[in-house]
PDB file of N, CA and C in Angstrom:
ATOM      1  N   UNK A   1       0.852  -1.175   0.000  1.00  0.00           N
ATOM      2  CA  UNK A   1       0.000   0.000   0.000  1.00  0.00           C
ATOM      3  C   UNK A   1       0.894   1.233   0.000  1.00  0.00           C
ATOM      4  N   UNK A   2       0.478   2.745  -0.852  1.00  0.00           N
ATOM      5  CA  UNK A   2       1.363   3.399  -0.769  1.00  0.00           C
ATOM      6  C   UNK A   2       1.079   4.860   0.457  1.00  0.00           C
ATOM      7  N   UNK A   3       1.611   5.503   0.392  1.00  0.00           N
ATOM      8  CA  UNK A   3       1.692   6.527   1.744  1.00  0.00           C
ATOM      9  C   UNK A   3       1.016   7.631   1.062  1.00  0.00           C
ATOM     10  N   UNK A   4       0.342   7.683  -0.457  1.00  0.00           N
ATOM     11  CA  UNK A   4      -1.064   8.304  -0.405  1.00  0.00           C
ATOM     12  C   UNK A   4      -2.671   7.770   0.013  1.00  0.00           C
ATOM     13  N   UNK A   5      -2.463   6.553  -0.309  1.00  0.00           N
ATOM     14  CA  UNK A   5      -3.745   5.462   0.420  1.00  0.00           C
ATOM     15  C   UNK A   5      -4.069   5.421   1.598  1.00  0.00           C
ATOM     16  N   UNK A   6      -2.492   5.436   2.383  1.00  0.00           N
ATOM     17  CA  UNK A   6      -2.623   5.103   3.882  1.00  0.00           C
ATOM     18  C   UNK A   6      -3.246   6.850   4.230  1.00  0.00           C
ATOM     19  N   UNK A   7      -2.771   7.562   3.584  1.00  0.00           N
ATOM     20  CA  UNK A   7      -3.239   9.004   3.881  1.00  0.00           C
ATOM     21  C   UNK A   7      -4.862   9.130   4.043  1.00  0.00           C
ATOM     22  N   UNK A   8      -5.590   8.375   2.784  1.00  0.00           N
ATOM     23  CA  UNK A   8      -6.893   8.312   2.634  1.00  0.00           C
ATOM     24  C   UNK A   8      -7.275   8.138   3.564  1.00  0.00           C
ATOM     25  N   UNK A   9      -6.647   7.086   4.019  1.00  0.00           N
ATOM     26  CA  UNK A   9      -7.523   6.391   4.801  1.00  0.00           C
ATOM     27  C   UNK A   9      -7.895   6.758   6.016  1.00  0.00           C
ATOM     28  N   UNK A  10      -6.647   7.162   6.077  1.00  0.00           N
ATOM     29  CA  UNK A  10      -5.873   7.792   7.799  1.00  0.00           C
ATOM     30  C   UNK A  10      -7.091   9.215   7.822  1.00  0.00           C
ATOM     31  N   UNK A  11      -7.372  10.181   7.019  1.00  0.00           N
ATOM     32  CA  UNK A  11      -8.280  11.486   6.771  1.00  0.00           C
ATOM     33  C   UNK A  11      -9.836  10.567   6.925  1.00  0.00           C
ATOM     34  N   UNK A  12      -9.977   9.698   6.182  1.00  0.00           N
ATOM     35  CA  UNK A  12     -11.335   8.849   6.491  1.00  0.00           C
ATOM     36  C   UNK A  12     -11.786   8.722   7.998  1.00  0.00           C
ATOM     37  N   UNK A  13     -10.462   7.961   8.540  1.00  0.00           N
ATOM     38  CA  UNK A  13     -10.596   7.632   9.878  1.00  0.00           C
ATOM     39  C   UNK A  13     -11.139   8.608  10.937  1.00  0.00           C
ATOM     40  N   UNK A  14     -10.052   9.656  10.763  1.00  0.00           N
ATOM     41  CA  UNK A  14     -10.128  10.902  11.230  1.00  0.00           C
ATOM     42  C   UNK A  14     -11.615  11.646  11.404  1.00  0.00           C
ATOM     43  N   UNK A  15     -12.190  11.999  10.152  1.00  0.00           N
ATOM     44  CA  UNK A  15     -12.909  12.743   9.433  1.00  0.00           C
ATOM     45  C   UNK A  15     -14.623  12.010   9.227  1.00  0.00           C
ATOM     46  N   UNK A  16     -14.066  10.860   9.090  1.00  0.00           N
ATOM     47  CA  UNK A  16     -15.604  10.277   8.983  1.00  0.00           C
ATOM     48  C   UNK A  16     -16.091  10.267   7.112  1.00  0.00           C
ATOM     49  N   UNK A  17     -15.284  10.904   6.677  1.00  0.00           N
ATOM     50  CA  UNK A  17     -15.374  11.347   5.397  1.00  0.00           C
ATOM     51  C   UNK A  17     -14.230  10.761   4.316  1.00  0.00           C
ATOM     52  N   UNK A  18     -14.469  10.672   3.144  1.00  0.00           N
ATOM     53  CA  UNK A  18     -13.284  10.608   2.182  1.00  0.00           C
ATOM     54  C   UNK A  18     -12.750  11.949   2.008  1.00  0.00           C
ATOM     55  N   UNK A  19     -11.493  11.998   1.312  1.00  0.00           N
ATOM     56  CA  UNK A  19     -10.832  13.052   1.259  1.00  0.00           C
ATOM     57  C   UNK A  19     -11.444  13.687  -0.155  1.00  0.00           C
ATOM     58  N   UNK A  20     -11.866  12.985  -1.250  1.00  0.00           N
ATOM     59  CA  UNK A  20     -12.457  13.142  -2.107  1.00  0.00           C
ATOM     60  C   UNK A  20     -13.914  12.689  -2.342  1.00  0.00           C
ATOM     61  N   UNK A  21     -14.998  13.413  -3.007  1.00  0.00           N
ATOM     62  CA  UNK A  21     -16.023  12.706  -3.229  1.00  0.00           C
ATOM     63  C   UNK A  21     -16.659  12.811  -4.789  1.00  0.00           C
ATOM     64  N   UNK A  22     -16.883  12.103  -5.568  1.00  0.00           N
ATOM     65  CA  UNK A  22     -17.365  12.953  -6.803  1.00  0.00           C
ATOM     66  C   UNK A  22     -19.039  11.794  -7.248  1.00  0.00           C
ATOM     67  N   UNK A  23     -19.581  12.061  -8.317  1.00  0.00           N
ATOM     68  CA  UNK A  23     -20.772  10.600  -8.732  1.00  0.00           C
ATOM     69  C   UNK A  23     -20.326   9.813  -9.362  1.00  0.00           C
ATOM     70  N   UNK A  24     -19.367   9.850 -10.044  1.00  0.00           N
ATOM     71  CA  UNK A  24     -18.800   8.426 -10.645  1.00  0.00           C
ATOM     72  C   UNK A  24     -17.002   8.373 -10.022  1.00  0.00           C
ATOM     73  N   UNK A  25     -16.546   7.387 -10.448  1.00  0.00           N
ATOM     74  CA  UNK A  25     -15.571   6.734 -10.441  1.00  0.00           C
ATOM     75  C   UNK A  25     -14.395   8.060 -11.392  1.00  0.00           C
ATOM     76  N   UNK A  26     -14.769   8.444 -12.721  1.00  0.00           N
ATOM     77  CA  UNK A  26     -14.142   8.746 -13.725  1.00  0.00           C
ATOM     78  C   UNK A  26     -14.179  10.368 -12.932  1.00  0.00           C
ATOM     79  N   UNK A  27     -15.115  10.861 -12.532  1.00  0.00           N
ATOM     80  CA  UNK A  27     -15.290  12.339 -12.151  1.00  0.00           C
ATOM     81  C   UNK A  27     -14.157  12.031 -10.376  1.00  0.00           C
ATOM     82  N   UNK A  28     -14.199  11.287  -9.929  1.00  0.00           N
ATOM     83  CA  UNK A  28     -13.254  10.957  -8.759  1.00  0.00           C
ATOM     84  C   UNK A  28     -11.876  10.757  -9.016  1.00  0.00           C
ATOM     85  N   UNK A  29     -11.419  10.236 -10.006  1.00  0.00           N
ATOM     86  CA  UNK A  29     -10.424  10.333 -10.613  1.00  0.00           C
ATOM     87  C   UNK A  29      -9.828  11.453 -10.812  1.00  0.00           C
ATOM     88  N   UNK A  30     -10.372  12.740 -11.518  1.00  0.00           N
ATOM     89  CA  UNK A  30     -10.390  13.624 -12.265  1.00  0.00           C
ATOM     90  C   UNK A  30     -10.185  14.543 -11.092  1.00  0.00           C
ATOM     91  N   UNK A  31     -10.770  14.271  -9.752  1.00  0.00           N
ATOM     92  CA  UNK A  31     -10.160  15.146  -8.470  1.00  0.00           C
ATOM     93  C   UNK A  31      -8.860  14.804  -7.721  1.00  0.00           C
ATOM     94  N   UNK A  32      -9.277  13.341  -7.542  1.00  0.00           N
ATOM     95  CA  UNK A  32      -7.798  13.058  -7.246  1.00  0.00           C
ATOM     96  C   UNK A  32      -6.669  13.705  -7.729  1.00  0.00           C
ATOM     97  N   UNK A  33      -6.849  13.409  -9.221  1.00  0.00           N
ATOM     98  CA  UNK A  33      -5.431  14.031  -9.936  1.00  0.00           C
ATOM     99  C   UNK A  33      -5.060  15.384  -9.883  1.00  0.00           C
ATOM    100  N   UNK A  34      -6.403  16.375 -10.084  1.00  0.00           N
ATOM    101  CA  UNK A  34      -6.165  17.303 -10.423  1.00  0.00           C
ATOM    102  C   UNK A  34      -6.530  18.608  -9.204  1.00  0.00           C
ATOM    103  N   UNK A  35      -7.042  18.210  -7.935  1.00  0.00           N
ATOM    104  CA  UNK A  35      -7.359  18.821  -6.834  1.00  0.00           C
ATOM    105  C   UNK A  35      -6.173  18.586  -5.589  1.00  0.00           C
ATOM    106  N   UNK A  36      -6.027  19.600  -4.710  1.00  0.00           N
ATOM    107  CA  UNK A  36      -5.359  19.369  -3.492  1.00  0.00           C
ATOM    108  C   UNK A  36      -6.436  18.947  -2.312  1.00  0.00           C
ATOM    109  N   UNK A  37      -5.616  17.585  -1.706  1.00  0.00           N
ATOM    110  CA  UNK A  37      -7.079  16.781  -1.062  1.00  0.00           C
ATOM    111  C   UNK A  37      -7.347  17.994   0.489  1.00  0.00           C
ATOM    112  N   UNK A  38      -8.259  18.022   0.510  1.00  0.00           N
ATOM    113  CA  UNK A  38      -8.714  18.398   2.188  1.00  0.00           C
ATOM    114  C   UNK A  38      -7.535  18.604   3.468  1.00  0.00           C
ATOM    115  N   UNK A  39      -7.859  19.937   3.713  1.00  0.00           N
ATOM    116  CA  UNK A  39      -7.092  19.870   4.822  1.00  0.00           C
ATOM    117  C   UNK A  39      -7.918  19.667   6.078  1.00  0.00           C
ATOM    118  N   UNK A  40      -7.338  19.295   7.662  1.00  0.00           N
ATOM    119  CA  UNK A  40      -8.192  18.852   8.384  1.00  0.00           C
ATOM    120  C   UNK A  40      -7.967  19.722   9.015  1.00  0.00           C
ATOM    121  N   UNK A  41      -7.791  21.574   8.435  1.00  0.00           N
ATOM    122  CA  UNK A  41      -7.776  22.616   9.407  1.00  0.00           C
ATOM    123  C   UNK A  41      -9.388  22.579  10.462  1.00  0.00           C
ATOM    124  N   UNK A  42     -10.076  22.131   9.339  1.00  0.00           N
ATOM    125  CA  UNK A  42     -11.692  22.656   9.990  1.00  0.00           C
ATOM    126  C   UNK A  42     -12.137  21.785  10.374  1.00  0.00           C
ATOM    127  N   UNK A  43     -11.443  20.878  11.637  1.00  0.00           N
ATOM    128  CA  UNK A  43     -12.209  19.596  11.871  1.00  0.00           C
ATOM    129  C   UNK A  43     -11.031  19.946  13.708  1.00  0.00           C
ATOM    130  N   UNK A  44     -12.067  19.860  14.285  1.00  0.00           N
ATOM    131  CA  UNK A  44     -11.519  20.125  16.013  1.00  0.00           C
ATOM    132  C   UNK A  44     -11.028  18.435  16.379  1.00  0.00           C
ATOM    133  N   UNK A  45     -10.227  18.777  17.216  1.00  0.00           N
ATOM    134  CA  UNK A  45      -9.619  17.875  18.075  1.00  0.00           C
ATOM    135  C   UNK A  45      -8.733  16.876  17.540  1.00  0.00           C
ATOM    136  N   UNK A  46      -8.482  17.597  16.311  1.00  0.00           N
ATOM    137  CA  UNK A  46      -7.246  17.142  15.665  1.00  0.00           C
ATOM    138  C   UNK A  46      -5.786  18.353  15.827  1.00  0.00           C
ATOM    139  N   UNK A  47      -4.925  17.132  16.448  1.00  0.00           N
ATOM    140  CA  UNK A  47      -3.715  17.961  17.282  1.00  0.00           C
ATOM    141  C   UNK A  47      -3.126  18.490  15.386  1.00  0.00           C
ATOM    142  N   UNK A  48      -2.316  19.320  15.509  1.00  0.00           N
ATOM    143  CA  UNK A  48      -1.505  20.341  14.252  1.00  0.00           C
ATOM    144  C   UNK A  48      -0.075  19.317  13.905  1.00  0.00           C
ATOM    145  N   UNK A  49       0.286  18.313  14.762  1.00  0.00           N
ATOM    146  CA  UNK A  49       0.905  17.363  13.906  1.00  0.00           C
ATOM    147  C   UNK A  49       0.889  16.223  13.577  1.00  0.00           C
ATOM    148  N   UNK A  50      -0.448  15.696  13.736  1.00  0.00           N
ATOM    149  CA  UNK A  50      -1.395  15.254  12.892  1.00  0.00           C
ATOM    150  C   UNK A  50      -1.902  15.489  11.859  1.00  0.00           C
ATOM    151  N   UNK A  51      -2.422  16.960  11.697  1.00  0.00           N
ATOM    152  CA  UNK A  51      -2.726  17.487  10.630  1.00  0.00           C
ATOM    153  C   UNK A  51      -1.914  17.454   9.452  1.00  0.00           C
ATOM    154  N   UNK A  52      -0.495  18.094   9.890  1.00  0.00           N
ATOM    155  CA  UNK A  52       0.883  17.863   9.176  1.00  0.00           C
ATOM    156  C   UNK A  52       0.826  16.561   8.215  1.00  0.00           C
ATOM    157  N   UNK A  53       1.041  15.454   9.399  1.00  0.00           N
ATOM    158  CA  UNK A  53       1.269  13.878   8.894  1.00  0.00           C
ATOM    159  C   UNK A  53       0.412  13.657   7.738  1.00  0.00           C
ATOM    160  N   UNK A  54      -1.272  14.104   8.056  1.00  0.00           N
ATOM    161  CA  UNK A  54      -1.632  13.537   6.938  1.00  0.00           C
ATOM    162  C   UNK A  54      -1.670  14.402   5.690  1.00  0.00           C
ATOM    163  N   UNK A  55      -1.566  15.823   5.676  1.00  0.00           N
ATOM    164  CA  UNK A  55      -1.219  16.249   4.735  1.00  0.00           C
ATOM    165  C   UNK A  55       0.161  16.148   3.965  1.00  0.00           C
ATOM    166  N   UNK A  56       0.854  15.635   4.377  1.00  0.00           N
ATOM    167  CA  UNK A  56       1.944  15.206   3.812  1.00  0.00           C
ATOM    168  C   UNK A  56       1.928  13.794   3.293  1.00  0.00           C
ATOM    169  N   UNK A  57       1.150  12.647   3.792  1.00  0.00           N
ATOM    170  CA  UNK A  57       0.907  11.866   3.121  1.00  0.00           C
ATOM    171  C   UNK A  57       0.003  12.067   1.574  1.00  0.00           C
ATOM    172  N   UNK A  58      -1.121  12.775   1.632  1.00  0.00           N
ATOM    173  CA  UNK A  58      -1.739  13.297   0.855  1.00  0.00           C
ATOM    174  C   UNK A  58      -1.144  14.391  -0.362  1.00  0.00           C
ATOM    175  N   UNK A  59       0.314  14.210   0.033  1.00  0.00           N
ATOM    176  CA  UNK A  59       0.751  15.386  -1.328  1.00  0.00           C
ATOM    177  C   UNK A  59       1.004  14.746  -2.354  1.00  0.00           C
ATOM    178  N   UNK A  60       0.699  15.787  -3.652  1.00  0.00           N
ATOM    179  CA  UNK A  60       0.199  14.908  -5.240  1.00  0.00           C
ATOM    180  C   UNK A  60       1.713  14.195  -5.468  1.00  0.00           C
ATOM    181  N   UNK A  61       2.969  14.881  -5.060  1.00  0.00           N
ATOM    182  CA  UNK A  61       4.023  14.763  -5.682  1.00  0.00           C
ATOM    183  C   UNK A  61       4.486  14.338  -4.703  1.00  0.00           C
ATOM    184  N   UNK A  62       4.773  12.616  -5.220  1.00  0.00           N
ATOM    185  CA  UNK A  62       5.088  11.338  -4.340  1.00  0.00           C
ATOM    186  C   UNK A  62       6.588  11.357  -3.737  1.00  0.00           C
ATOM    187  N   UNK A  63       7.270  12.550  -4.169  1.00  0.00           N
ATOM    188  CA  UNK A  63       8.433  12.632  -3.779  1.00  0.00           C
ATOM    189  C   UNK A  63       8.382  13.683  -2.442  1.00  0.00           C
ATOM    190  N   UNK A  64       7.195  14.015  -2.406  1.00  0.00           N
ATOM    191  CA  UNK A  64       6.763  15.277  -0.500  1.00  0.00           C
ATOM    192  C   UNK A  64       6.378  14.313   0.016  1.00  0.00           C
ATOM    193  N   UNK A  65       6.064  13.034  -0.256  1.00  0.00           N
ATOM    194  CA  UNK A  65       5.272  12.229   0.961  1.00  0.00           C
ATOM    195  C   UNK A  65       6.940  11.517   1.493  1.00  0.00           C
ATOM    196  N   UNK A  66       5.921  10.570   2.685  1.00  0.00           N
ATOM    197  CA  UNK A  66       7.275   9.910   3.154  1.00  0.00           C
ATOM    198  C   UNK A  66       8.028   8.817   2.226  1.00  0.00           C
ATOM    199  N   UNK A  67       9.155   8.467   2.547  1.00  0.00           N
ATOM    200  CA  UNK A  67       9.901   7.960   1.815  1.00  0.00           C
ATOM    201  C   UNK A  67       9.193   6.464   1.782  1.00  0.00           C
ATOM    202  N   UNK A  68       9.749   5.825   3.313  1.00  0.00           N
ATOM    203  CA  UNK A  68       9.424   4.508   3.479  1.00  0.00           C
ATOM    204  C   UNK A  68       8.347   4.294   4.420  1.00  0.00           C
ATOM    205  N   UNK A  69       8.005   3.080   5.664  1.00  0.00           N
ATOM    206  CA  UNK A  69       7.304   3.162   6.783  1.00  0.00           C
ATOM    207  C   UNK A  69       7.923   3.744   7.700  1.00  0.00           C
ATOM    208  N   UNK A  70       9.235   3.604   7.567  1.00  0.00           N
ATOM    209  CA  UNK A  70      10.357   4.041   8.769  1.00  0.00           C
ATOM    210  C   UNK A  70      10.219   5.072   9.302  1.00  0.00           C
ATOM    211  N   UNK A  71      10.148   6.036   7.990  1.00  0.00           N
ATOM    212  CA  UNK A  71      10.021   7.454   8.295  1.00  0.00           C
ATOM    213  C   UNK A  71       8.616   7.906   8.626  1.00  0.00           C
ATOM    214  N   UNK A  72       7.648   6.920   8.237  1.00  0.00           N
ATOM    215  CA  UNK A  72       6.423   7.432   8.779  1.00  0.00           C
ATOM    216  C   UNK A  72       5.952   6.639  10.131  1.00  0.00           C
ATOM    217  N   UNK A  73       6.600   5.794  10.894  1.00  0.00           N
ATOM    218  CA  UNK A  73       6.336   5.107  11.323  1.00  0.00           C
ATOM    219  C   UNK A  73       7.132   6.669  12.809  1.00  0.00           C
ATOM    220  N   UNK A  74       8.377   7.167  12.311  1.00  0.00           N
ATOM    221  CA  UNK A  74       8.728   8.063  13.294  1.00  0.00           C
ATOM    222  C   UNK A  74       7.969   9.542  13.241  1.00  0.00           C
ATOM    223  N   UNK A  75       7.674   9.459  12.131  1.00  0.00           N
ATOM    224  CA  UNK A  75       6.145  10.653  12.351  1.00  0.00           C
ATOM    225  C   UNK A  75       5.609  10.804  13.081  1.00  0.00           C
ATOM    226  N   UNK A  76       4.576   9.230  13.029  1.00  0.00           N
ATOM    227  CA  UNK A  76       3.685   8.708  13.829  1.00  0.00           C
ATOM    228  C   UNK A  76       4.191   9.127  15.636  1.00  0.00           C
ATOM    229  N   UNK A  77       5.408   8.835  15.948  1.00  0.00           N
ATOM    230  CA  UNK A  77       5.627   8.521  17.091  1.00  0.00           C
ATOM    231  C   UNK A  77       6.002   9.983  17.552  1.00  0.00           C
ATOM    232  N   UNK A  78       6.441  10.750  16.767  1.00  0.00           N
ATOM    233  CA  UNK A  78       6.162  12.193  16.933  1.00  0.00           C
ATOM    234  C   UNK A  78       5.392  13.462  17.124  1.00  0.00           C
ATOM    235  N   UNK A  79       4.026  12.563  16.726  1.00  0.00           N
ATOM    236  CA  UNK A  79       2.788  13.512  16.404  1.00  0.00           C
ATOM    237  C   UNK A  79       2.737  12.915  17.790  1.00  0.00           C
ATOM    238  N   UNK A  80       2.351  12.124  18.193  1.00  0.00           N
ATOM    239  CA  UNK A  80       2.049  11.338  19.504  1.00  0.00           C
ATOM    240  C   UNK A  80       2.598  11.942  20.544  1.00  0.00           C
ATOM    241  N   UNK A  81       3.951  12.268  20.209  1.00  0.00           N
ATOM    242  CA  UNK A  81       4.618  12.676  21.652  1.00  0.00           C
ATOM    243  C   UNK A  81       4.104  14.454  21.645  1.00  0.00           C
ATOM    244  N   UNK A  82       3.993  14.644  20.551  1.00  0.00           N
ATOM    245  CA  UNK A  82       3.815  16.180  20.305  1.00  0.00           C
ATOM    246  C   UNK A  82       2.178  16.374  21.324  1.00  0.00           C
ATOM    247  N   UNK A  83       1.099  15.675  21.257  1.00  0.00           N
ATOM    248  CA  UNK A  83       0.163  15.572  21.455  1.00  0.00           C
ATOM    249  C   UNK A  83       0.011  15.377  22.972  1.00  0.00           C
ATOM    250  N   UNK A  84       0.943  14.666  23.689  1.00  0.00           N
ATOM    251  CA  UNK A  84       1.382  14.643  24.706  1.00  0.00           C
ATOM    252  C   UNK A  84       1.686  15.371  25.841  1.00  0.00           C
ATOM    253  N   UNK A  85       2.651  16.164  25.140  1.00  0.00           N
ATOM    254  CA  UNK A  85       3.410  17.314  25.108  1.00  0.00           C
ATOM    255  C   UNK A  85       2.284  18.583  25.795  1.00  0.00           C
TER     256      UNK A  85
END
């Protein structure tokens, strides 16, 4: 799975919502590609590096997202401590 999917999913989770919505398949496509997905500024009780994480998973250009799990896996453990904090 790649670290825009896990993004989806991760904003789904979050959000209750997809990051995209359109009526077909072909018009969903057509946002994906060509829209910047949702930010989760307007959604409370989501900590700001969280927000980060998944907007960075969510960037079009696969070379802004994370590299491997490694690096998102220390994200993860960062937003956490940040949240903490």
């Amino acid at each position: 799975m790649d670290m825009y999917a896990i993004g989806a999913i991760l904003h789904q989770l979050l959000t209750g919502r997809t990051p995209f919505t359109a009526p077909g398949v072909a018009a969903l496509l057509v946002k994906i590609l060509n829209e910047s997905a949702p930010t989760l500024e307007d959604v409370d009780g989501i900590a700001p590096a969280t927000r980060q994480l998944v907007r960075r998973m969510l960037a079009k250009k696969p070379e802004a997202r994370f590299k491997n799990y490694a690096q998102l896996i220390a994200a993860i453990g960062a937003a956490q401590h940040a949240v903490r904090a």
